[in-house]
PDB file of N, CA and C in Angstrom:
ATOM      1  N   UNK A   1     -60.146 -78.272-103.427  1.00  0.00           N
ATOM      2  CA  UNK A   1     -60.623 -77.261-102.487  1.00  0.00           C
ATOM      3  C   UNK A   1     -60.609 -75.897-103.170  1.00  0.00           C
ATOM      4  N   UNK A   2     -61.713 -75.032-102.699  1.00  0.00           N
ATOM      5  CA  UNK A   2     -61.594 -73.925-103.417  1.00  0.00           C
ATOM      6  C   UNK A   2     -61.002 -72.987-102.559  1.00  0.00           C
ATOM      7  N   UNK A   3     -60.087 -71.515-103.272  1.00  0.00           N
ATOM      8  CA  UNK A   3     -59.801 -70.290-102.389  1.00  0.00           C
ATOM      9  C   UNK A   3     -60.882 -69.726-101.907  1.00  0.00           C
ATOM     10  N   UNK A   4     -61.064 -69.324-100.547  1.00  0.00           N
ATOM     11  CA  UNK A   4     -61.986 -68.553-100.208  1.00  0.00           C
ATOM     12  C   UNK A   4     -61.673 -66.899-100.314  1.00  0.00           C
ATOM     13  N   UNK A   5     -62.778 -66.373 -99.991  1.00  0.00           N
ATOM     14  CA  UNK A   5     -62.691 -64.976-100.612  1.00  0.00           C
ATOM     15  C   UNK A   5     -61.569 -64.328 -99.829  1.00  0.00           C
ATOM     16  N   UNK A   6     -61.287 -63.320-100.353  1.00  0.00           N
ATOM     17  CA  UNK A   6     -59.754 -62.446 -99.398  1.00  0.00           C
ATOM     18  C   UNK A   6     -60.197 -61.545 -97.934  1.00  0.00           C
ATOM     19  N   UNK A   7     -59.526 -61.898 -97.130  1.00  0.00           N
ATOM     20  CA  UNK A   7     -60.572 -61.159 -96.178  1.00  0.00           C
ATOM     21  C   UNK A   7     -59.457 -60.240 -95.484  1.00  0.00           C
ATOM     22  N   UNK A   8     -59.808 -59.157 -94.856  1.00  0.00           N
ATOM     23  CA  UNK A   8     -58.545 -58.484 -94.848  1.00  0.00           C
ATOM     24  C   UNK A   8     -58.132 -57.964 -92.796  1.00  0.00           C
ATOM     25  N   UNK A   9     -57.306 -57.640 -92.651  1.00  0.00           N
ATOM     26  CA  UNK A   9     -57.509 -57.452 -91.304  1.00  0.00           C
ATOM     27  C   UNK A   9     -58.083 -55.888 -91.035  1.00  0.00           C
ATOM     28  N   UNK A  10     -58.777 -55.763 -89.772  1.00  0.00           N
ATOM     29  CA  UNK A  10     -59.484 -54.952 -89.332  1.00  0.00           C
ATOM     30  C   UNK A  10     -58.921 -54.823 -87.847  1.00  0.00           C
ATOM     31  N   UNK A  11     -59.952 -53.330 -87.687  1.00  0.00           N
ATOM     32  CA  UNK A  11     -60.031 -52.909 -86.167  1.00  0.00           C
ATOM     33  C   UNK A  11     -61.518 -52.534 -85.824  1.00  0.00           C
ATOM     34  N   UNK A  12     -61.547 -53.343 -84.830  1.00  0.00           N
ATOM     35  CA  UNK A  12     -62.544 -53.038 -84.079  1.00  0.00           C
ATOM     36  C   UNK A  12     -62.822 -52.469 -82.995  1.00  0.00           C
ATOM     37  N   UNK A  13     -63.760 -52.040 -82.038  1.00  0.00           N
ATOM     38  CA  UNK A  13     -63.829 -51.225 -80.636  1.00  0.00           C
ATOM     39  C   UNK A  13     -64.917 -51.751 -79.780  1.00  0.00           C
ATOM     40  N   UNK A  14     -64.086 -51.755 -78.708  1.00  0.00           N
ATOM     41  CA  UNK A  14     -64.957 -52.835 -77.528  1.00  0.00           C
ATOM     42  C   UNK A  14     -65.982 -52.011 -77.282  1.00  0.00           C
ATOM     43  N   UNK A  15     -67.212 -53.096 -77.276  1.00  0.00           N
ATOM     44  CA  UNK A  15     -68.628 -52.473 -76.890  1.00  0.00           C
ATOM     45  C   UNK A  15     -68.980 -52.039 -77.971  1.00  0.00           C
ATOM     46  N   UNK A  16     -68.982 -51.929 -79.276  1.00  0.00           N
ATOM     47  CA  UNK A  16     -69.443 -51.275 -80.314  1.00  0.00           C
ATOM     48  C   UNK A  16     -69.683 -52.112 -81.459  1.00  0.00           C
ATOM     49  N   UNK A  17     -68.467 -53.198 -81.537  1.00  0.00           N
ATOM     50  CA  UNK A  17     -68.017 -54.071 -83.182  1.00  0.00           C
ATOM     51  C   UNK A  17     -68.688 -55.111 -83.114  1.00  0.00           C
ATOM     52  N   UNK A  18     -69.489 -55.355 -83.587  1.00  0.00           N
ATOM     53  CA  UNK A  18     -70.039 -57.256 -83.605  1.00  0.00           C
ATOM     54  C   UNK A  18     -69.008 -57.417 -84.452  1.00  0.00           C
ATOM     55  N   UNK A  19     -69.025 -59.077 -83.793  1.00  0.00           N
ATOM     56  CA  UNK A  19     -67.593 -59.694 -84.971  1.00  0.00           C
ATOM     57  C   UNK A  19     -68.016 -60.102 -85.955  1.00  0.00           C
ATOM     58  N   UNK A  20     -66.932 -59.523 -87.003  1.00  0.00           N
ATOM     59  CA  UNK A  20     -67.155 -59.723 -88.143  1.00  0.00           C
ATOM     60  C   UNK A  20     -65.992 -59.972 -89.225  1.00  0.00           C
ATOM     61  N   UNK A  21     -65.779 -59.824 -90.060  1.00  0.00           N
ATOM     62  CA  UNK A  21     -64.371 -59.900 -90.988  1.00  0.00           C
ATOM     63  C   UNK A  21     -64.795 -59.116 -92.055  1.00  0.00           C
ATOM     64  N   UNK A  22     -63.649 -58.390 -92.977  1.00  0.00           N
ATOM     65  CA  UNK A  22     -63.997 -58.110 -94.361  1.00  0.00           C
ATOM     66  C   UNK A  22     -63.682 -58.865 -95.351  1.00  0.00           C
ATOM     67  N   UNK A  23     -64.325 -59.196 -96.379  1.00  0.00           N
ATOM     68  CA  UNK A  23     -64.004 -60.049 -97.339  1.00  0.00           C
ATOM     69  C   UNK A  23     -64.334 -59.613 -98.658  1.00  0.00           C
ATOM     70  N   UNK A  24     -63.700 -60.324 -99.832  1.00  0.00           N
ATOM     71  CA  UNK A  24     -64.351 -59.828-101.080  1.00  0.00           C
ATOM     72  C   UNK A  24     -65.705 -60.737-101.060  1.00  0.00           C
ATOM     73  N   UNK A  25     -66.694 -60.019-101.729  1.00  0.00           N
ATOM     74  CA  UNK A  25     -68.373 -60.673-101.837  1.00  0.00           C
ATOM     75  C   UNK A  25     -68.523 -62.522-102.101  1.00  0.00           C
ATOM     76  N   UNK A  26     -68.684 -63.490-101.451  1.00  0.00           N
ATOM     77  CA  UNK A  26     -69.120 -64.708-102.239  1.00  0.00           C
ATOM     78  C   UNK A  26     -70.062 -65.196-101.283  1.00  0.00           C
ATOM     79  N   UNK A  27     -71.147 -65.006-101.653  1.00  0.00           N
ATOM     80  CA  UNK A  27     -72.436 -65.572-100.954  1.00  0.00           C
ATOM     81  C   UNK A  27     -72.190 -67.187-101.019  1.00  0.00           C
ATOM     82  N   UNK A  28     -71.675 -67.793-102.038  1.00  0.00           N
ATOM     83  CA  UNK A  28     -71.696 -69.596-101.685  1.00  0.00           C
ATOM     84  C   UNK A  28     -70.578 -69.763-100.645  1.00  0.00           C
ATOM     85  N   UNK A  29     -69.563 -69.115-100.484  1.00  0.00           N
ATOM     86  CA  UNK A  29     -68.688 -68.951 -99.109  1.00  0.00           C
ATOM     87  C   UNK A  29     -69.492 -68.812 -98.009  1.00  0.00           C
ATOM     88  N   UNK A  30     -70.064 -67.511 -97.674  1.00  0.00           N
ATOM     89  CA  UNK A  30     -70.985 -68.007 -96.625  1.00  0.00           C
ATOM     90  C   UNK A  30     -71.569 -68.796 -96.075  1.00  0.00           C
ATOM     91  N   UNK A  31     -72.253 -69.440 -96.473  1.00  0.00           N
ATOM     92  CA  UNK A  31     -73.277 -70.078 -96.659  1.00  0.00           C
ATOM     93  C   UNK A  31     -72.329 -71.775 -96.182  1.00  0.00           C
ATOM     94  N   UNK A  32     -71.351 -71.401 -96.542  1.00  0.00           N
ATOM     95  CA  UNK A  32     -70.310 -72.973 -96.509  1.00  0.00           C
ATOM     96  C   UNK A  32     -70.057 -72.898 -95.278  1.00  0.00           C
ATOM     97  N   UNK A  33     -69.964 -71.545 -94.516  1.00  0.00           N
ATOM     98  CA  UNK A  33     -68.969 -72.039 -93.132  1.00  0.00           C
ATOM     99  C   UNK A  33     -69.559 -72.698 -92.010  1.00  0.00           C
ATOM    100  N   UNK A  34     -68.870 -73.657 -91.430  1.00  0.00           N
ATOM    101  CA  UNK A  34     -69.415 -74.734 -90.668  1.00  0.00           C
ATOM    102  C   UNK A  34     -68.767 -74.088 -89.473  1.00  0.00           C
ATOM    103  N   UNK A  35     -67.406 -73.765 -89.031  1.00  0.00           N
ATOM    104  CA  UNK A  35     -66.802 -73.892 -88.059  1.00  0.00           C
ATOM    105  C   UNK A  35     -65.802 -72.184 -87.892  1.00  0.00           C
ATOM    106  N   UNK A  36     -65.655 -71.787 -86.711  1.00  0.00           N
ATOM    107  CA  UNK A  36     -64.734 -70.621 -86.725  1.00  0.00           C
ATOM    108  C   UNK A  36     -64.293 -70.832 -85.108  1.00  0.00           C
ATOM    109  N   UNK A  37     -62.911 -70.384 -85.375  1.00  0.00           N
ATOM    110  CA  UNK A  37     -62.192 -70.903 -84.154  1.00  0.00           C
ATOM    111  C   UNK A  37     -61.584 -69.606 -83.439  1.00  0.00           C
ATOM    112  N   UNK A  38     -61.518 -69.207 -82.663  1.00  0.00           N
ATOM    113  CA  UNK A  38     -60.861 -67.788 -81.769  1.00  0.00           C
ATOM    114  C   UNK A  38     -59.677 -67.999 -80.952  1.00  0.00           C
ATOM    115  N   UNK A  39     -58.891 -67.219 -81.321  1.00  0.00           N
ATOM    116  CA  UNK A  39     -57.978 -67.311 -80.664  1.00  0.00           C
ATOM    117  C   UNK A  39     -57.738 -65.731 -80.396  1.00  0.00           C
ATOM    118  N   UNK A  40     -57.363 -65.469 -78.777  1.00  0.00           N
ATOM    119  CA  UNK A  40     -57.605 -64.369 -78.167  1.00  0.00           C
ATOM    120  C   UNK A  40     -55.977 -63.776 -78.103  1.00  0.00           C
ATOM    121  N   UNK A  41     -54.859 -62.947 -78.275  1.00  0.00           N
ATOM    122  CA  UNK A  41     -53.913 -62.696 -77.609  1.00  0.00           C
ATOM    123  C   UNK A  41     -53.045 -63.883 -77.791  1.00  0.00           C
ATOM    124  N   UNK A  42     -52.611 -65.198 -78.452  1.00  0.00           N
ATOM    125  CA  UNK A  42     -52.019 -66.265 -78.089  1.00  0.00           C
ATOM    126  C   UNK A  42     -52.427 -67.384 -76.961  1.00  0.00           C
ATOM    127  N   UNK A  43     -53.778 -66.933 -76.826  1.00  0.00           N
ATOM    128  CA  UNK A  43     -54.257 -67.908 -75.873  1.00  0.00           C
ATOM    129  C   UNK A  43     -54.578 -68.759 -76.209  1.00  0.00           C
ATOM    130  N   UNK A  44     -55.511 -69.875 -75.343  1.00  0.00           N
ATOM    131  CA  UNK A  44     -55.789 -70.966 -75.880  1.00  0.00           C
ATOM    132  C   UNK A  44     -56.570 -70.695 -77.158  1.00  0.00           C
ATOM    133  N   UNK A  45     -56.819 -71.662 -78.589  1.00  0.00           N
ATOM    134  CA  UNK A  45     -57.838 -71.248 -79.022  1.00  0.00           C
ATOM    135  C   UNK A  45     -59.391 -72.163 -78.638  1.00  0.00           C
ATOM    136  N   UNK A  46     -60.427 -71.344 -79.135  1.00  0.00           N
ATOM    137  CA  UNK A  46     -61.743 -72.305 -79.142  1.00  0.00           C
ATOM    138  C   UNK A  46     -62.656 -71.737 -80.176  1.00  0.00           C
ATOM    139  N   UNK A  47     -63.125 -73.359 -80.403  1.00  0.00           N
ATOM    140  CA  UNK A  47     -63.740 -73.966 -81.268  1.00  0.00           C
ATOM    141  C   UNK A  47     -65.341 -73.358 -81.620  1.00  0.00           C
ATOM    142  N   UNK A  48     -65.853 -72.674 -82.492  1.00  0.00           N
ATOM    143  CA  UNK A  48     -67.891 -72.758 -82.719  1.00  0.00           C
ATOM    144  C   UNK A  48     -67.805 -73.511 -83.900  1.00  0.00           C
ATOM    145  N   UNK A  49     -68.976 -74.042 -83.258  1.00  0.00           N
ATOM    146  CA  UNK A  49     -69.686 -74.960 -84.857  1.00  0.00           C
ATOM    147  C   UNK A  49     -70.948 -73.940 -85.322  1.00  0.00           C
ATOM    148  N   UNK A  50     -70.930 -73.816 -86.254  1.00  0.00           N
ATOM    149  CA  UNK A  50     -71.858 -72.987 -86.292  1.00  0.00           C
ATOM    150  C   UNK A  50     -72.590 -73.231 -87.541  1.00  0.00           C
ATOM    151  N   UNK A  51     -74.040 -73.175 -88.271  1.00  0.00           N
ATOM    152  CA  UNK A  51     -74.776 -73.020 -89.191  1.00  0.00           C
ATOM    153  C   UNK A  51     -74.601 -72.006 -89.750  1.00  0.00           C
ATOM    154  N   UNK A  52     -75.064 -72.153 -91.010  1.00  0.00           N
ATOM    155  CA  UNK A  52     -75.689 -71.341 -91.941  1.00  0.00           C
ATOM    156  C   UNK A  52     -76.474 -69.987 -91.639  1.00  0.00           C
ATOM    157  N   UNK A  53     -77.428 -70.749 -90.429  1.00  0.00           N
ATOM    158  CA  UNK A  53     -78.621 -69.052 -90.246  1.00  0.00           C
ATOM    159  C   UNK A  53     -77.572 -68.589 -88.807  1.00  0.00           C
ATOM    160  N   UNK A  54     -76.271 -68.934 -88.376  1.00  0.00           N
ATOM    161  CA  UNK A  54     -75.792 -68.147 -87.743  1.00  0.00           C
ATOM    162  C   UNK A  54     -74.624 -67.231 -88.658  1.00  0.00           C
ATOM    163  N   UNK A  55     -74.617 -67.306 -89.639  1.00  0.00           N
ATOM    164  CA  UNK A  55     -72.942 -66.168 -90.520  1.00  0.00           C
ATOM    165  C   UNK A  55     -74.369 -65.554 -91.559  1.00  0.00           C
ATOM    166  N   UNK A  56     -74.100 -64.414 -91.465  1.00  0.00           N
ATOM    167  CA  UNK A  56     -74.628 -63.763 -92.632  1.00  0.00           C
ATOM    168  C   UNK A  56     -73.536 -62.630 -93.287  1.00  0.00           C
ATOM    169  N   UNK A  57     -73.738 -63.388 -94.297  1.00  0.00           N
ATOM    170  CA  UNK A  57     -72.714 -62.673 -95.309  1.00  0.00           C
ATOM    171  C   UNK A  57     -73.474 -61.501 -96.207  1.00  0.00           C
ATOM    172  N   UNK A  58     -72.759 -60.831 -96.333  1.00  0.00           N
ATOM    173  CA  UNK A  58     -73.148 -59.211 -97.346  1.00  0.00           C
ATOM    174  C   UNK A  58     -71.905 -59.107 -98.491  1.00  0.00           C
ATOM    175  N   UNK A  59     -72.126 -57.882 -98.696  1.00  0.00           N
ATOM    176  CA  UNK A  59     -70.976 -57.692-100.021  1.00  0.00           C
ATOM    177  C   UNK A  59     -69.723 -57.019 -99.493  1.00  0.00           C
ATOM    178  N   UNK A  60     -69.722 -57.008 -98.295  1.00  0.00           N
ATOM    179  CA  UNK A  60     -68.511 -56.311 -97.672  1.00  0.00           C
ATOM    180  C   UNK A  60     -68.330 -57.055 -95.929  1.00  0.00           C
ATOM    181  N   UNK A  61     -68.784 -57.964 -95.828  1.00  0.00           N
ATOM    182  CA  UNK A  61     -68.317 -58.737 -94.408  1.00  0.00           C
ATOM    183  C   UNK A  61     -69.108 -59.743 -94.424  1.00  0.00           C
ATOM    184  N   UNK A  62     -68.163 -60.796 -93.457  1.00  0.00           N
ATOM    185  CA  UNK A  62     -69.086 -61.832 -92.774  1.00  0.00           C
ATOM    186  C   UNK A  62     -69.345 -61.796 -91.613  1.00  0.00           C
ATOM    187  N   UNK A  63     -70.379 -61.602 -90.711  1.00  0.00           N
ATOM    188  CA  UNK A  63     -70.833 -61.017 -89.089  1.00  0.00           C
ATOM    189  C   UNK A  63     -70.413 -62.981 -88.518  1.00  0.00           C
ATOM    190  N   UNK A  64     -70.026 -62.902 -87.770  1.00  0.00           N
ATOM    191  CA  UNK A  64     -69.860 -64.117 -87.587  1.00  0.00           C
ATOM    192  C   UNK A  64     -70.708 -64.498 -86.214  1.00  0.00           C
ATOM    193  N   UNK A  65     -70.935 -63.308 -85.120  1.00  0.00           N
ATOM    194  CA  UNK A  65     -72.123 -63.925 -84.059  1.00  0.00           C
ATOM    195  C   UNK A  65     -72.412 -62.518 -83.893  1.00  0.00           C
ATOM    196  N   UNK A  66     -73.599 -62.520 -84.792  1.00  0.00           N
ATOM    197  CA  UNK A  66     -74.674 -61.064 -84.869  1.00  0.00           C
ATOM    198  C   UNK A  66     -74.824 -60.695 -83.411  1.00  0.00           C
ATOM    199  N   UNK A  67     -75.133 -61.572 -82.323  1.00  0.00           N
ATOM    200  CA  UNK A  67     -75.870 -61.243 -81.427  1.00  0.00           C
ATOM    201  C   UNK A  67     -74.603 -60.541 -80.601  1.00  0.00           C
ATOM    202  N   UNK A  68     -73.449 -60.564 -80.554  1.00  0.00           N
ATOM    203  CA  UNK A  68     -72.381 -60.083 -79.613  1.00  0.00           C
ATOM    204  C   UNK A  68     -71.645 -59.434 -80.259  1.00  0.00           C
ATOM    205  N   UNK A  69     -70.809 -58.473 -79.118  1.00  0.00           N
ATOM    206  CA  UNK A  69     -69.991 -57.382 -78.934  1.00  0.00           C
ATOM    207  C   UNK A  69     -68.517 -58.020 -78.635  1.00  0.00           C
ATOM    208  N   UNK A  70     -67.673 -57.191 -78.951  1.00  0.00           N
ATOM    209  CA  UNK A  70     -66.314 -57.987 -78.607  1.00  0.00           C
ATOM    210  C   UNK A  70     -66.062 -56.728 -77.024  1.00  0.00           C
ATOM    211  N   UNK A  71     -66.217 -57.650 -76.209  1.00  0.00           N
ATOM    212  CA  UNK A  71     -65.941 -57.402 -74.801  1.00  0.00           C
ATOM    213  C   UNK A  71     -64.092 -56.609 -73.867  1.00  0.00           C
ATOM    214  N   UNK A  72     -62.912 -56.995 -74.694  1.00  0.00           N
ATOM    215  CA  UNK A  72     -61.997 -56.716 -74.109  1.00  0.00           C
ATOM    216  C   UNK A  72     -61.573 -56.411 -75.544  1.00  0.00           C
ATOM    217  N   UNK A  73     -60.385 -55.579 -75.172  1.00  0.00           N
ATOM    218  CA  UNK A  73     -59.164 -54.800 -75.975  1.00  0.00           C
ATOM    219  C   UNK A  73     -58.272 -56.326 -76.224  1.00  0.00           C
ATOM    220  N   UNK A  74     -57.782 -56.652 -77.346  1.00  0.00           N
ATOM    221  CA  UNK A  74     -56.596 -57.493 -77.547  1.00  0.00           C
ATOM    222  C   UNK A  74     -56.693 -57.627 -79.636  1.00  0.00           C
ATOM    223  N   UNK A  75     -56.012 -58.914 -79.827  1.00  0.00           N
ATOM    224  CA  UNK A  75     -55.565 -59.235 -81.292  1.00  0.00           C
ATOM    225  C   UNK A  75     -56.764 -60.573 -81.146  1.00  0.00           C
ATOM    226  N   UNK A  76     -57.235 -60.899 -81.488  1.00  0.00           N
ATOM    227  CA  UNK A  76     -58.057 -61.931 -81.832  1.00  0.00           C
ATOM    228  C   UNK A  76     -58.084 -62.449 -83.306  1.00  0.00           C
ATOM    229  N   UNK A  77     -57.444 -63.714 -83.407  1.00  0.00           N
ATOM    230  CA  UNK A  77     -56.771 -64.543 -84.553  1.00  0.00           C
ATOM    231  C   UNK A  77     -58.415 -65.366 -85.031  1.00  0.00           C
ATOM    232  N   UNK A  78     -58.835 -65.295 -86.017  1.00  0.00           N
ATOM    233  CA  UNK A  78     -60.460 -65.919 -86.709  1.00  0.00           C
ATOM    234  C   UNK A  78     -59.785 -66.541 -87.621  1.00  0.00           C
ATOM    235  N   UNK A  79     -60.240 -68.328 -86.956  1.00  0.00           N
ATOM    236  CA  UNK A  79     -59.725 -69.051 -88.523  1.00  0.00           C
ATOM    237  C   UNK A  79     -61.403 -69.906 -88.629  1.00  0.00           C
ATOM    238  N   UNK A  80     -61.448 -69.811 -89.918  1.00  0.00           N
ATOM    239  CA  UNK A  80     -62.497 -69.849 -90.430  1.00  0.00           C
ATOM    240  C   UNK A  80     -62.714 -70.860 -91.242  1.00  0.00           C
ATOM    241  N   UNK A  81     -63.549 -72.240 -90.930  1.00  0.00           N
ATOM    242  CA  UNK A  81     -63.418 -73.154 -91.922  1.00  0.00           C
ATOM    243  C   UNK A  81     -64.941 -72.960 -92.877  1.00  0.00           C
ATOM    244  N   UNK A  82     -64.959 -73.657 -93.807  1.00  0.00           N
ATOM    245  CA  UNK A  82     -66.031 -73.931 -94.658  1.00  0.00           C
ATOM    246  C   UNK A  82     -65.790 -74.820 -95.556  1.00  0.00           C
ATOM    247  N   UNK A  83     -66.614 -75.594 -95.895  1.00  0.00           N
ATOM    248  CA  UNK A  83     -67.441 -77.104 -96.683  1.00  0.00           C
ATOM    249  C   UNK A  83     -66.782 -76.689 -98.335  1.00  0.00           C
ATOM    250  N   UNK A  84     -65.712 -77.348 -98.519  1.00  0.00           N
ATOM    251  CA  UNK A  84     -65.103 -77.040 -99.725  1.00  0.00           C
ATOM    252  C   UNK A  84     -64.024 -75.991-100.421  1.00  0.00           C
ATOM    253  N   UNK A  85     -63.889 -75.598 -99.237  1.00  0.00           N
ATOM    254  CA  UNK A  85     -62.879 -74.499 -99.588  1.00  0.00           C
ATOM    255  C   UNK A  85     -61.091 -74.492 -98.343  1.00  0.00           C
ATOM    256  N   UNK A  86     -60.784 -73.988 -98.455  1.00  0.00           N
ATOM    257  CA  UNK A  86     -59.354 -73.968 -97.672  1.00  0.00           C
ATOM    258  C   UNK A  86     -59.547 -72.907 -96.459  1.00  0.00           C
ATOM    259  N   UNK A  87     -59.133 -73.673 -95.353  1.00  0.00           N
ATOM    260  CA  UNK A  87     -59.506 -72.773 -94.177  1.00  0.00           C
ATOM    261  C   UNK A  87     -58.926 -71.076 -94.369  1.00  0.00           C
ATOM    262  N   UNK A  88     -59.109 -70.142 -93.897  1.00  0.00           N
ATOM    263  CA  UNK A  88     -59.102 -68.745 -93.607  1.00  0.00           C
ATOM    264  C   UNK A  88     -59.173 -68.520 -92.545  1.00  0.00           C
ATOM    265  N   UNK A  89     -57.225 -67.329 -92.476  1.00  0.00           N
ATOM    266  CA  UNK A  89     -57.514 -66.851 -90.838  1.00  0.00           C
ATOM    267  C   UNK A  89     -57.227 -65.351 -91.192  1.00  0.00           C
ATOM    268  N   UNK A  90     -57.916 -64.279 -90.358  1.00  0.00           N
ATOM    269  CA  UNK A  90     -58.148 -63.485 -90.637  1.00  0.00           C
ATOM    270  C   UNK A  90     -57.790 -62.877 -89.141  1.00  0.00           C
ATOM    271  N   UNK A  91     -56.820 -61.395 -88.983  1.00  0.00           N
ATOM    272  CA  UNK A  91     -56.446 -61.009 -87.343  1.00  0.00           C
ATOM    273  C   UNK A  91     -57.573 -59.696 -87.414  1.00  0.00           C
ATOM    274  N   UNK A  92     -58.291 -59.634 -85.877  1.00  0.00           N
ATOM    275  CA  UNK A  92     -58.744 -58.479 -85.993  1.00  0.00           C
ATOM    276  C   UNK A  92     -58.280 -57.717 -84.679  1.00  0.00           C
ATOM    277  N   UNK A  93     -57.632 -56.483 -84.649  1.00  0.00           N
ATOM    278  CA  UNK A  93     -57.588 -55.354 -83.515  1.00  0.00           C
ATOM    279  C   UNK A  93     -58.851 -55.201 -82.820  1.00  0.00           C
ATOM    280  N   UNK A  94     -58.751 -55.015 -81.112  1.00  0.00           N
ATOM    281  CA  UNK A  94     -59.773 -54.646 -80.904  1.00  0.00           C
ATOM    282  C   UNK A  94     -59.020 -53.440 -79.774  1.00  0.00           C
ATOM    283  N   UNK A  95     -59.398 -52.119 -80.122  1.00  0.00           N
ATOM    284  CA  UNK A  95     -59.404 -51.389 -79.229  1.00  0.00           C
ATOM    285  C   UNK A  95     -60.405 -50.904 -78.737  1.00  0.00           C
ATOM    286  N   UNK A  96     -60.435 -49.450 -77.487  1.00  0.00           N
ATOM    287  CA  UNK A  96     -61.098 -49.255 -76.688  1.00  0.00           C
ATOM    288  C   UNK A  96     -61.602 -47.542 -77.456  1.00  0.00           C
ATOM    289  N   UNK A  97     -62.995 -47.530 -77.622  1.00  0.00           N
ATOM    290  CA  UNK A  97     -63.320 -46.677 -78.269  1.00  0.00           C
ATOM    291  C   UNK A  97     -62.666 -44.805 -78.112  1.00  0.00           C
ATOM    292  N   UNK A  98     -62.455 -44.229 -78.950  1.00  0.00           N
ATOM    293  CA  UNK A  98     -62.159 -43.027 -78.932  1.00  0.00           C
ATOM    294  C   UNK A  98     -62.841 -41.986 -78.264  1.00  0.00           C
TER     295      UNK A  98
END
């Protein structure tokens, strides 16, 4: 299995952040992730399966669902699988804009 890239924790702001993560650059990482799982506050977690033309990766994040906003203030735990490499969990802050 390979290391996936380092991804680091962030803050985000409700109504503003599409989710995303920071990572160091590896476009064949992208491109690998099949699955990302959410976990809200210690809540339950749940499961996306997701493709290829849904993660688009850049040289400084992976957007993980372009089309949405992160809706409430909390800690939201992103573990992140992909096709050959070792899962990745990554915490992101979400507060309420300034």
């Amino acid at each position: 299995m390979l290391v996936p890239p380092t991804s680091s924790a962030m803050t985000n702001t409700v109504g503003n952040s599409i989710p995303h993560v920071r990572h160091d650059f590896d476009i064949e990482y992208g491109s690998a992730v099949t699955e990302v799982t959410l976990q809200k506050d210690g809540g339950s977690p749940v499961s996306y399966t997701v493709s290829a033309s849904q993660v688009q990766s850049t040289p400084a994040d992976i957007v993980l669902f372009g089309h949405g906003v992160y809706s409430a203030t909390g800690t939201y735990v992103w573990t992140i699988k992909a096709t050959g490499y070792e899962d990745t969990t990554v915490t992101v802050n979400v507060v309420n804009p300034s």
